[in-house]
PDB file of N, CA and C in Angstrom:
ATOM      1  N   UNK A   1      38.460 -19.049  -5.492  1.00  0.00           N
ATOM      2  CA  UNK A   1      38.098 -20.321  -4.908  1.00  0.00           C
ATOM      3  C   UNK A   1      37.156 -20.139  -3.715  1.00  0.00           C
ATOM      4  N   UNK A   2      36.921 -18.621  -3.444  1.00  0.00           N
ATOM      5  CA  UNK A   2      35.974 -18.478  -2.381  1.00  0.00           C
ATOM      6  C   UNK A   2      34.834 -18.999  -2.388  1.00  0.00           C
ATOM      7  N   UNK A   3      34.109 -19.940  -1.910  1.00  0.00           N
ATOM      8  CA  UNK A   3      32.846 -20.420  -1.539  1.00  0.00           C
ATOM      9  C   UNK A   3      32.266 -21.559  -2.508  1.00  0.00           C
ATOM     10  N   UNK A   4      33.433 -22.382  -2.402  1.00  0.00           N
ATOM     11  CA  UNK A   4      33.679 -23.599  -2.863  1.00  0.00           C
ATOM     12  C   UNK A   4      33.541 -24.822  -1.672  1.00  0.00           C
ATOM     13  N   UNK A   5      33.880 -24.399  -0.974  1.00  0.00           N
ATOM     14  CA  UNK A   5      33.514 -25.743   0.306  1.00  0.00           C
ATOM     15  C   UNK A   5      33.311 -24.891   1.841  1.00  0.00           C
ATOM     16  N   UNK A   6      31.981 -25.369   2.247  1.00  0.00           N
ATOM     17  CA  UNK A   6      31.672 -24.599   3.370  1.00  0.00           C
ATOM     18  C   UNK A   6      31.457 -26.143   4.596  1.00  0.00           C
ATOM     19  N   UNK A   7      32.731 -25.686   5.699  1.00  0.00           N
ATOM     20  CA  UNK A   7      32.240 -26.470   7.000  1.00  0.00           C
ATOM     21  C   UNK A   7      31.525 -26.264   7.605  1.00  0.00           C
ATOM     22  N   UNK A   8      31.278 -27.565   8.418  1.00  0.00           N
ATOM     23  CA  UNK A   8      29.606 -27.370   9.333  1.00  0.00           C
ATOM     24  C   UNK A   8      30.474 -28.051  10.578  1.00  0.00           C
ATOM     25  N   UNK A   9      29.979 -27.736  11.822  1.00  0.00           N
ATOM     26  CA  UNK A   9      30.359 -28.500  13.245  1.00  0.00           C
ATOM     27  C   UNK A   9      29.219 -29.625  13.041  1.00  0.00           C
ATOM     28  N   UNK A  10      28.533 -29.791  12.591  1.00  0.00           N
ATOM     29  CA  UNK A  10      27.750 -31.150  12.820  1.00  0.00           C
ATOM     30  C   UNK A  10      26.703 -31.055  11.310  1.00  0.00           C
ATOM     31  N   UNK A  11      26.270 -32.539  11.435  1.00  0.00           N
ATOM     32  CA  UNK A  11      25.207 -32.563  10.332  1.00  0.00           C
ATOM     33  C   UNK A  11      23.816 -31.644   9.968  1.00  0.00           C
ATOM     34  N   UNK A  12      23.593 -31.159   9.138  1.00  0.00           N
ATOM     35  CA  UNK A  12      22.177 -30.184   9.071  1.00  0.00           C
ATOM     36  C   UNK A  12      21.507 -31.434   8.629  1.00  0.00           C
ATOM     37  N   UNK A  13      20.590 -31.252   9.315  1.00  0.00           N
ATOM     38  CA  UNK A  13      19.326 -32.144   8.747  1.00  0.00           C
ATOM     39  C   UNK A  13      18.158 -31.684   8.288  1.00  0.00           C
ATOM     40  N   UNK A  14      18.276 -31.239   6.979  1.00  0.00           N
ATOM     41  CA  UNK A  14      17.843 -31.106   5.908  1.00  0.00           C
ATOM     42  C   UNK A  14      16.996 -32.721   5.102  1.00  0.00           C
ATOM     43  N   UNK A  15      16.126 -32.695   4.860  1.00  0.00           N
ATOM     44  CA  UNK A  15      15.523 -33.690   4.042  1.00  0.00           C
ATOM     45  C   UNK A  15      15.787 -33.457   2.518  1.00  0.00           C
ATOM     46  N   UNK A  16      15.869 -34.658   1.813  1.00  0.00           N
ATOM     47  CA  UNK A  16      16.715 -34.741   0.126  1.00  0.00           C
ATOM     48  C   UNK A  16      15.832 -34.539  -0.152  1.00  0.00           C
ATOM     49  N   UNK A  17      14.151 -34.858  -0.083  1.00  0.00           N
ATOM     50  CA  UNK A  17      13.088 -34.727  -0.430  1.00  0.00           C
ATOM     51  C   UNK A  17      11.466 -34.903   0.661  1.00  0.00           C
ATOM     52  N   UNK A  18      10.184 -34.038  -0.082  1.00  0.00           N
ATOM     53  CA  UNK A  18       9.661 -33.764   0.784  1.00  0.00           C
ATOM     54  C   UNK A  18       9.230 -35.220   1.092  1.00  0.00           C
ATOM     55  N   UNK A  19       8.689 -35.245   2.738  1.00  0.00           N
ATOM     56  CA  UNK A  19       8.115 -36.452   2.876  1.00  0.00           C
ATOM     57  C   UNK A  19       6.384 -36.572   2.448  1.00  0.00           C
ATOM     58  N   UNK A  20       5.783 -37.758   3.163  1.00  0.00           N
ATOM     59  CA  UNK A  20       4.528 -38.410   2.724  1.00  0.00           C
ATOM     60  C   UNK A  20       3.673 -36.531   3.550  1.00  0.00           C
ATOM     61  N   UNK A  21       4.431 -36.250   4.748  1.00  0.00           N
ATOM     62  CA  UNK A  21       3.973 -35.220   4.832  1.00  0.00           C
ATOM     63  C   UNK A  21       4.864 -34.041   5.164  1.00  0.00           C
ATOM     64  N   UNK A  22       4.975 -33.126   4.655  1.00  0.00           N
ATOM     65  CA  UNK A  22       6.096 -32.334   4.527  1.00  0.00           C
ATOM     66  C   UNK A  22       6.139 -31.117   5.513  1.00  0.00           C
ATOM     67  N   UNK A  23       7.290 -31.257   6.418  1.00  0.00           N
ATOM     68  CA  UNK A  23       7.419 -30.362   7.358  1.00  0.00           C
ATOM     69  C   UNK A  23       8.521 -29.216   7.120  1.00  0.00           C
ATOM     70  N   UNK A  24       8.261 -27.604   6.730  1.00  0.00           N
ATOM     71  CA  UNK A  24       9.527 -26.987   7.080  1.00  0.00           C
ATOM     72  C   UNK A  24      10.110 -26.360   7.875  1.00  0.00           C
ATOM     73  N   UNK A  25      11.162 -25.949   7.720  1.00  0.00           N
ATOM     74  CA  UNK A  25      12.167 -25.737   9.106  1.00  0.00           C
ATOM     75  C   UNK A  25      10.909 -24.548   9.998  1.00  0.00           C
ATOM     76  N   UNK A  26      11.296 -25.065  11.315  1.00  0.00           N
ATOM     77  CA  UNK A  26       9.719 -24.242  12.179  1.00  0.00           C
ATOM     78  C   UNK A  26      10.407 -22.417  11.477  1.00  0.00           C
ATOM     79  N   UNK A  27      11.565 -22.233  11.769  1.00  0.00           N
ATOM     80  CA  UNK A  27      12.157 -20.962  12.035  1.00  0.00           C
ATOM     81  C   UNK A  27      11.695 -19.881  10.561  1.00  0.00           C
ATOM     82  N   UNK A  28      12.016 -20.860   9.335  1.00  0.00           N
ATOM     83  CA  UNK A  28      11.515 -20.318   8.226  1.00  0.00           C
ATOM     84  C   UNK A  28       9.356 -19.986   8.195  1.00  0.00           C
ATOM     85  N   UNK A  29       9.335 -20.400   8.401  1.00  0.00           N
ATOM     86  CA  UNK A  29       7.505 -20.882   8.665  1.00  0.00           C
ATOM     87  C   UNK A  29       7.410 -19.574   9.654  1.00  0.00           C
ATOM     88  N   UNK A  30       7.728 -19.685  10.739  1.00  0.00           N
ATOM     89  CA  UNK A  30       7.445 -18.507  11.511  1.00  0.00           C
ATOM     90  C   UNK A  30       8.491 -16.786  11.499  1.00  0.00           C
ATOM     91  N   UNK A  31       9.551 -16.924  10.793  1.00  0.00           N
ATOM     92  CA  UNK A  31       9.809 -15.438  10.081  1.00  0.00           C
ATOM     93  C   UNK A  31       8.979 -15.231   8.465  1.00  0.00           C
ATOM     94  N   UNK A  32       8.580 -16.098   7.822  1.00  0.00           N
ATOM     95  CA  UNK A  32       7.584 -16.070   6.448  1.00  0.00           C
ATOM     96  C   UNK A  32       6.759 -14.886   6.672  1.00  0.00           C
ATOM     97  N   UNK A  33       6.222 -15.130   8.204  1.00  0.00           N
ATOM     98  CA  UNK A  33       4.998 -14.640   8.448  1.00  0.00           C
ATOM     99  C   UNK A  33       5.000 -13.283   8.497  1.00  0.00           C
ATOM    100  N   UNK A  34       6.423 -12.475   8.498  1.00  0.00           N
ATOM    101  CA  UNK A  34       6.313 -10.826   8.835  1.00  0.00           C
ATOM    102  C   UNK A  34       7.091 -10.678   7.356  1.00  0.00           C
ATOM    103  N   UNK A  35       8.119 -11.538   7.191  1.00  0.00           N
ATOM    104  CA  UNK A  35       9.411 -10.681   6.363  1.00  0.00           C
ATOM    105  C   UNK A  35       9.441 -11.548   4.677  1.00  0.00           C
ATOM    106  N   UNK A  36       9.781 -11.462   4.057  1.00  0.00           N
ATOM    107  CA  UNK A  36       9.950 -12.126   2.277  1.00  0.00           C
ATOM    108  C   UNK A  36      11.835 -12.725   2.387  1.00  0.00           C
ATOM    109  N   UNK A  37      12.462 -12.045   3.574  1.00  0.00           N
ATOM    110  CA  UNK A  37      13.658 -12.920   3.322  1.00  0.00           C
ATOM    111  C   UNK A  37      13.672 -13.477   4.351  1.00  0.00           C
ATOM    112  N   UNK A  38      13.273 -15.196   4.038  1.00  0.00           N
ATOM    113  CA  UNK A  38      13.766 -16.008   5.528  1.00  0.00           C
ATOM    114  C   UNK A  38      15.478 -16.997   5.052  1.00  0.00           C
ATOM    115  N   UNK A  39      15.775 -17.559   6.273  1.00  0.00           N
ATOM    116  CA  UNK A  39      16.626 -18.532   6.478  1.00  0.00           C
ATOM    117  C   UNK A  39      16.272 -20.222   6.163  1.00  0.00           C
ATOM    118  N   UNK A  40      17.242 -20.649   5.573  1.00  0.00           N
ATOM    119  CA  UNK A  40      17.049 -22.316   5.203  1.00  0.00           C
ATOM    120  C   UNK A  40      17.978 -23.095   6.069  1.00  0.00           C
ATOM    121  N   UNK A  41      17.690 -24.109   6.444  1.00  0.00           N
ATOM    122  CA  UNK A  41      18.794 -24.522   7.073  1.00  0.00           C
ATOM    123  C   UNK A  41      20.093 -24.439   7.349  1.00  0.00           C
ATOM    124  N   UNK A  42      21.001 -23.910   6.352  1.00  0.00           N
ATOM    125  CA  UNK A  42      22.155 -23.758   6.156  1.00  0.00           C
ATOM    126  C   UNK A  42      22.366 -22.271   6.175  1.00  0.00           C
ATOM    127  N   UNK A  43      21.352 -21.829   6.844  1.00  0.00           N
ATOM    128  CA  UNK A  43      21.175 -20.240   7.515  1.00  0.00           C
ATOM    129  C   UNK A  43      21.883 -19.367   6.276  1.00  0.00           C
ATOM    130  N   UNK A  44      20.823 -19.792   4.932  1.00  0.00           N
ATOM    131  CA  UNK A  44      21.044 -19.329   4.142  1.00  0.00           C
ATOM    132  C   UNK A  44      19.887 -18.006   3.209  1.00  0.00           C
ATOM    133  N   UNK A  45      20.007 -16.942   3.024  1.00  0.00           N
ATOM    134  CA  UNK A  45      18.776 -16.240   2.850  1.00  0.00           C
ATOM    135  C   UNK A  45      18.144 -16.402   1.949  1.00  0.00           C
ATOM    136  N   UNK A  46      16.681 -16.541   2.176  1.00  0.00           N
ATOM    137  CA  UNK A  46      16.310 -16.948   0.527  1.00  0.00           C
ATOM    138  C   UNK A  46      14.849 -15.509   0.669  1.00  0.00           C
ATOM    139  N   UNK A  47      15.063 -15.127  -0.633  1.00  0.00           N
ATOM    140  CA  UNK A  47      13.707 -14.287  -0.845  1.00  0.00           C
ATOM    141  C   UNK A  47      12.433 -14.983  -1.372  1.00  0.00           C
ATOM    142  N   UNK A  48      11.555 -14.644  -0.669  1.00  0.00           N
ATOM    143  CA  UNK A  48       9.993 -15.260  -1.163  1.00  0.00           C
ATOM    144  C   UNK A  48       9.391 -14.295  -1.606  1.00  0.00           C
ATOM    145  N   UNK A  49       9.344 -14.265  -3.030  1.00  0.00           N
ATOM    146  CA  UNK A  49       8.433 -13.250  -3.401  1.00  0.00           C
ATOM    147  C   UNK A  49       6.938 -13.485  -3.664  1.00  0.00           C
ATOM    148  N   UNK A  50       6.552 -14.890  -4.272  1.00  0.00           N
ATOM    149  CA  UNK A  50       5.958 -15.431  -4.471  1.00  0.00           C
ATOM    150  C   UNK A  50       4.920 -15.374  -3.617  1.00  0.00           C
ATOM    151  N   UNK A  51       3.135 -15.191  -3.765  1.00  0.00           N
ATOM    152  CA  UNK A  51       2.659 -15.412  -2.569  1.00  0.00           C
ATOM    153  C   UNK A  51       2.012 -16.777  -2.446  1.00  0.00           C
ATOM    154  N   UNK A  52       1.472 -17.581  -3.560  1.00  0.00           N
ATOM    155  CA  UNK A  52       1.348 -18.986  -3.453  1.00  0.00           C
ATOM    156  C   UNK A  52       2.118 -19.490  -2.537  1.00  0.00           C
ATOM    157  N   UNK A  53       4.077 -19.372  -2.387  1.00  0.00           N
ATOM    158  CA  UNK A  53       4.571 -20.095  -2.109  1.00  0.00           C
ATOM    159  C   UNK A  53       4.822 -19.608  -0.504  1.00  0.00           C
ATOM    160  N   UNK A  54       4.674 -18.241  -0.485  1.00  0.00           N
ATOM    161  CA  UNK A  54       4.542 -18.187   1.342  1.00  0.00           C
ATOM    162  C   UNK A  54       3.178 -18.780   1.801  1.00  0.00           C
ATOM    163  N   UNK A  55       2.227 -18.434   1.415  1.00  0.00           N
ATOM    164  CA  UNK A  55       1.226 -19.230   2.056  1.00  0.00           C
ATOM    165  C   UNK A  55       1.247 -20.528   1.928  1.00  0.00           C
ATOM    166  N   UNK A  56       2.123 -21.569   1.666  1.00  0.00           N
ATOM    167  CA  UNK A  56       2.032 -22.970   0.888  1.00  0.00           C
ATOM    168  C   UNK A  56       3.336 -23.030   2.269  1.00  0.00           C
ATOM    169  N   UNK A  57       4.504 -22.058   2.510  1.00  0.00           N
ATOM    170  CA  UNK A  57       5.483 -22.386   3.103  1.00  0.00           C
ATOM    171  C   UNK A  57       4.512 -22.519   5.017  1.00  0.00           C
ATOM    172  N   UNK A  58       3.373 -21.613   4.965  1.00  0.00           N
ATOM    173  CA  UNK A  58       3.159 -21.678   6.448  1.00  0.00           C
ATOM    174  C   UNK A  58       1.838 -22.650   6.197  1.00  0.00           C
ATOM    175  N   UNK A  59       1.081 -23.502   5.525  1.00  0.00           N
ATOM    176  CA  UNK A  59       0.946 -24.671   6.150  1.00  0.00           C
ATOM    177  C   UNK A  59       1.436 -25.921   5.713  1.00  0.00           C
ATOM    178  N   UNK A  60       2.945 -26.040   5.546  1.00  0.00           N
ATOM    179  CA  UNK A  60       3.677 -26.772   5.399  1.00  0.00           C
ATOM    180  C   UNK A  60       4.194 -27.324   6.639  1.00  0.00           C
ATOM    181  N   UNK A  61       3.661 -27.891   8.182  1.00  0.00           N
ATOM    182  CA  UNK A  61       3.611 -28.020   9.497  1.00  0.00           C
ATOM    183  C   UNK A  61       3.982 -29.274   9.966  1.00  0.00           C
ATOM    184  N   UNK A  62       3.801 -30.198   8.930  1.00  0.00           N
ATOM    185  CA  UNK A  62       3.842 -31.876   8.952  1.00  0.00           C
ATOM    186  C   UNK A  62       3.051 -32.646   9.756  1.00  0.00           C
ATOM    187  N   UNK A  63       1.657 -31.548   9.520  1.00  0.00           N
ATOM    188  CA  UNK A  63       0.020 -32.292  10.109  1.00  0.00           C
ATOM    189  C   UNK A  63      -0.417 -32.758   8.675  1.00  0.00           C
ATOM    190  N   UNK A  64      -0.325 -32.135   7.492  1.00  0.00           N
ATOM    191  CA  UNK A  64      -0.830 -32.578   6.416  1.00  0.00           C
ATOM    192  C   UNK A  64      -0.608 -33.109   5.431  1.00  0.00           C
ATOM    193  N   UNK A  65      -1.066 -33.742   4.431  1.00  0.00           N
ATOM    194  CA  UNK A  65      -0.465 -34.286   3.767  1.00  0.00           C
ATOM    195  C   UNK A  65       0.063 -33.398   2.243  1.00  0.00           C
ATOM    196  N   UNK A  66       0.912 -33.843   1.309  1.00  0.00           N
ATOM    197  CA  UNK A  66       1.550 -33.503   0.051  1.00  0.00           C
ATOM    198  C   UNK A  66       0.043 -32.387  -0.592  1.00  0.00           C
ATOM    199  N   UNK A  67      -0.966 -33.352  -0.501  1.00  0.00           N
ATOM    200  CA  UNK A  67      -2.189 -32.618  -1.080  1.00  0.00           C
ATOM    201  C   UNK A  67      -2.823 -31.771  -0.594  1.00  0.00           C
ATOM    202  N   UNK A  68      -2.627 -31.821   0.575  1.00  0.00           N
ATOM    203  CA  UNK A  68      -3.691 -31.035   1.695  1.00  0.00           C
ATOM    204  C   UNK A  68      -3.572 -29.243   1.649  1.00  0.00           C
ATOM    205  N   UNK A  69      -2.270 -29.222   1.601  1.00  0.00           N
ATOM    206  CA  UNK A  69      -2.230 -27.733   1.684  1.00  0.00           C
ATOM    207  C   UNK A  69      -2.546 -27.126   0.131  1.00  0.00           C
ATOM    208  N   UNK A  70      -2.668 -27.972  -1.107  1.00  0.00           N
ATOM    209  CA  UNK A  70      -3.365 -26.974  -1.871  1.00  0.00           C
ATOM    210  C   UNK A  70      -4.739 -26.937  -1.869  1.00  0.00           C
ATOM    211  N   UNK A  71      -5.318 -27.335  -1.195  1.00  0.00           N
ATOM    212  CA  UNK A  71      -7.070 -27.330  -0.769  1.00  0.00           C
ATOM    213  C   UNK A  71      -7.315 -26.610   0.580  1.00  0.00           C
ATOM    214  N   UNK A  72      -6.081 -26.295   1.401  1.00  0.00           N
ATOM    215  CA  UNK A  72      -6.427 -25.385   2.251  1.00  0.00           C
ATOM    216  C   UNK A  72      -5.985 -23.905   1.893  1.00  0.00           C
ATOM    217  N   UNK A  73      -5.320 -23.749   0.719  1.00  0.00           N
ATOM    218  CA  UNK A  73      -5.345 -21.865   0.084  1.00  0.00           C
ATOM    219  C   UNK A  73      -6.483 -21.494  -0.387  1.00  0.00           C
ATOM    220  N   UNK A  74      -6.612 -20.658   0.212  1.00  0.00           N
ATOM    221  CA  UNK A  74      -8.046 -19.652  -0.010  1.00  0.00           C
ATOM    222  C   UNK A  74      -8.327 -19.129  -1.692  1.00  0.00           C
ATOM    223  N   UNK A  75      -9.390 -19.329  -1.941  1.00  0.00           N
ATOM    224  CA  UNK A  75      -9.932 -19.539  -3.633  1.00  0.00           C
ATOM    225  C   UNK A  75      -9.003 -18.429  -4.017  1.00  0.00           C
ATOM    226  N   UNK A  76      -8.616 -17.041  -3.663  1.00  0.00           N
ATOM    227  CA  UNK A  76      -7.510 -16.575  -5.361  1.00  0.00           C
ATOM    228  C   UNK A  76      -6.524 -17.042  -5.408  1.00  0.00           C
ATOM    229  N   UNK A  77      -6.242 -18.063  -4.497  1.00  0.00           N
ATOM    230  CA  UNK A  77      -4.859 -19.145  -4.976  1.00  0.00           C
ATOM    231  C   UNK A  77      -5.057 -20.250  -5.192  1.00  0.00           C
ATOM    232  N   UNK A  78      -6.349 -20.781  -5.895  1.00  0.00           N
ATOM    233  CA  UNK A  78      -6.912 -21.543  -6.707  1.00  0.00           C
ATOM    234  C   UNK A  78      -7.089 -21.731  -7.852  1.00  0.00           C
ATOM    235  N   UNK A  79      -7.330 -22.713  -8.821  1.00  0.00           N
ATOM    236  CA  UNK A  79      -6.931 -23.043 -10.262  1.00  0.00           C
ATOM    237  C   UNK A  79      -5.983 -23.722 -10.700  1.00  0.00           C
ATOM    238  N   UNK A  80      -6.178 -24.487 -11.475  1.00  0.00           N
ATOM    239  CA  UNK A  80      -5.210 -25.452 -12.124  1.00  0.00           C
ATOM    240  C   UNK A  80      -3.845 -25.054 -12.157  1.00  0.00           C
ATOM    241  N   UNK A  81      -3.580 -24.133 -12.660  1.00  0.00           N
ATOM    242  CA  UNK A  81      -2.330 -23.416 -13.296  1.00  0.00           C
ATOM    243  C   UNK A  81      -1.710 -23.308 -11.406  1.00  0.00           C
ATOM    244  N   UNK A  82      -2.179 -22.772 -10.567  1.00  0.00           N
ATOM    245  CA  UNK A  82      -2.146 -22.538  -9.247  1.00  0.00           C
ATOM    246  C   UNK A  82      -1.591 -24.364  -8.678  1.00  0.00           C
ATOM    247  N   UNK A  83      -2.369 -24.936  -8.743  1.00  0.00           N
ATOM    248  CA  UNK A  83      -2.539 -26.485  -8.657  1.00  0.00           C
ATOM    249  C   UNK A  83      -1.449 -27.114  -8.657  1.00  0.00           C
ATOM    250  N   UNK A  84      -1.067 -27.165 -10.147  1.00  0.00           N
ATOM    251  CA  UNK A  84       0.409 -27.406 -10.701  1.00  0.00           C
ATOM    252  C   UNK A  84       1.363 -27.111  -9.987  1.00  0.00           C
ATOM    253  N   UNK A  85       1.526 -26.022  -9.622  1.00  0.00           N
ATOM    254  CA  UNK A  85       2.648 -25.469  -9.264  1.00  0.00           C
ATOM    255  C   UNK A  85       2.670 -25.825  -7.814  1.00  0.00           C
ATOM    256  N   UNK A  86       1.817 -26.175  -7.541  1.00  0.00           N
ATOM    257  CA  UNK A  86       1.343 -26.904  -5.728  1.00  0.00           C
ATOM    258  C   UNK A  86       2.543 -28.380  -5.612  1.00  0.00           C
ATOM    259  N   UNK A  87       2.209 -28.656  -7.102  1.00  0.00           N
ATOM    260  CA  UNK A  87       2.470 -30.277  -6.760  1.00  0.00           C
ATOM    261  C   UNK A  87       4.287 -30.455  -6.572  1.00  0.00           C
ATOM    262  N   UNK A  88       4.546 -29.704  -7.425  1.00  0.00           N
ATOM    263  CA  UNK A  88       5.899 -29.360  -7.522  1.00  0.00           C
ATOM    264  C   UNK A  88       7.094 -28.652  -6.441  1.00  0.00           C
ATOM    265  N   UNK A  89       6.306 -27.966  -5.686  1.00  0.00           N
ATOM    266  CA  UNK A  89       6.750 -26.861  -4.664  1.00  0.00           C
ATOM    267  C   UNK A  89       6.913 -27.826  -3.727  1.00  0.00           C
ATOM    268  N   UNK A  90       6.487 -28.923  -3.020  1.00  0.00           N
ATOM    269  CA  UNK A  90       7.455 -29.486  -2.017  1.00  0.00           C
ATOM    270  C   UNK A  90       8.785 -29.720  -2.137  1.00  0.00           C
ATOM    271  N   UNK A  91       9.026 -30.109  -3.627  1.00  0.00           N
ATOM    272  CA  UNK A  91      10.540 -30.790  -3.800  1.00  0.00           C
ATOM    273  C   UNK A  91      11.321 -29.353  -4.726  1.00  0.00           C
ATOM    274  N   UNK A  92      11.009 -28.146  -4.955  1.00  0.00           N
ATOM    275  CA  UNK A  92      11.867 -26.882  -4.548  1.00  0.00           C
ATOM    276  C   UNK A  92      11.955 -26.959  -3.528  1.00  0.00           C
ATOM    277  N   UNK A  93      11.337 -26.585  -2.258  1.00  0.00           N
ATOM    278  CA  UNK A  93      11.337 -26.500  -1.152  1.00  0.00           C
ATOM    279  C   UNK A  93      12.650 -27.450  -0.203  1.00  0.00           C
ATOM    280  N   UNK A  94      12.051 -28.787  -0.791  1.00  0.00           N
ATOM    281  CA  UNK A  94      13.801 -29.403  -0.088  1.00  0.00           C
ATOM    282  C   UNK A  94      15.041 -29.178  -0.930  1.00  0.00           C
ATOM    283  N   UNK A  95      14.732 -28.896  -2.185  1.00  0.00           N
ATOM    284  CA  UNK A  95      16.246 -28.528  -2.786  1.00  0.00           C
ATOM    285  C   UNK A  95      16.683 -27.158  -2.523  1.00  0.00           C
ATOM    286  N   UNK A  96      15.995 -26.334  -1.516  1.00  0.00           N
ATOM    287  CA  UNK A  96      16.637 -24.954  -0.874  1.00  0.00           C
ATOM    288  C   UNK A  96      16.730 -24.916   0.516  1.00  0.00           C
ATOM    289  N   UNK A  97      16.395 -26.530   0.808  1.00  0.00           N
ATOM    290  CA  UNK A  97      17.180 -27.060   2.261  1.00  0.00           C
ATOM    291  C   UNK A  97      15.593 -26.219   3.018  1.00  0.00           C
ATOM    292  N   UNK A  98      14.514 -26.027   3.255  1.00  0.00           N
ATOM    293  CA  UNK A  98      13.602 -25.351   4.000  1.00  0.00           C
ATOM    294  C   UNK A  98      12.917 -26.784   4.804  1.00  0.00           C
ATOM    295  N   UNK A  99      12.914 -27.976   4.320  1.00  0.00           N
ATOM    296  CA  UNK A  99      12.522 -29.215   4.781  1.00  0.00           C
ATOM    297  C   UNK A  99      12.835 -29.531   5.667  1.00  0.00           C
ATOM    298  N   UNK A 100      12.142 -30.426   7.349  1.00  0.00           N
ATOM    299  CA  UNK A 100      13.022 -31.038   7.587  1.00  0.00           C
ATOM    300  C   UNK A 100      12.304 -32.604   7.486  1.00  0.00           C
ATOM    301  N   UNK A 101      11.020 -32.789   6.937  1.00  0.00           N
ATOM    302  CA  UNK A 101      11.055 -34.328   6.516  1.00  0.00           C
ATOM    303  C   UNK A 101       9.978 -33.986   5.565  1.00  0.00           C
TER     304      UNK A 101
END
């Protein structure tokens, strides 16, 4: 029954989904930048192997909008197939709690 219900002293505020502009947790965004295993809100470890999605996780700042950051990755993380997977990656992103609006 181990790790079936986990308490919290107060609410995490986590977003259910990304917003009009999507901000993630500052702490994840700025360990991205050295290491592949950061923390999610629920100071939970997640591995990024992916490099689309670390570079997608650090300008994810909540200056830009849903679209913006796949037009600011530098052309070999460009292309449709690349694109796609742009559009989708905000709302992984809040379902591994990295959001906070």
């Amino acid at each position: 029954m181990a790790g079936l219900i986990e308490l919290r002293a107060g609410p995490v505020e986590a977003a259910a989904r990304a917003g009009v502009q999507p901000e993630a947790f500052a702490a994840a965004r700025w360990i991205n930048r050295d290491h592949e295993v950061i923390p999610n809100l629920y100071h939970e470890p997640l591995r990024r192997h992916d490099p689309v999605g670390r570079k997608l996780l650090a300008l994810l700042d909540g200056t830009r909008s849903r679209e913006a950051p796949g037009h600011a990755l530098p052309k070999p993380f460009g292309g449709e197939r690349v694109r796609a997977r742009l559009v989708a990656a905000p709302g992984i992103l809040a379902a591994k709690a990295l959001l906070v609006r």
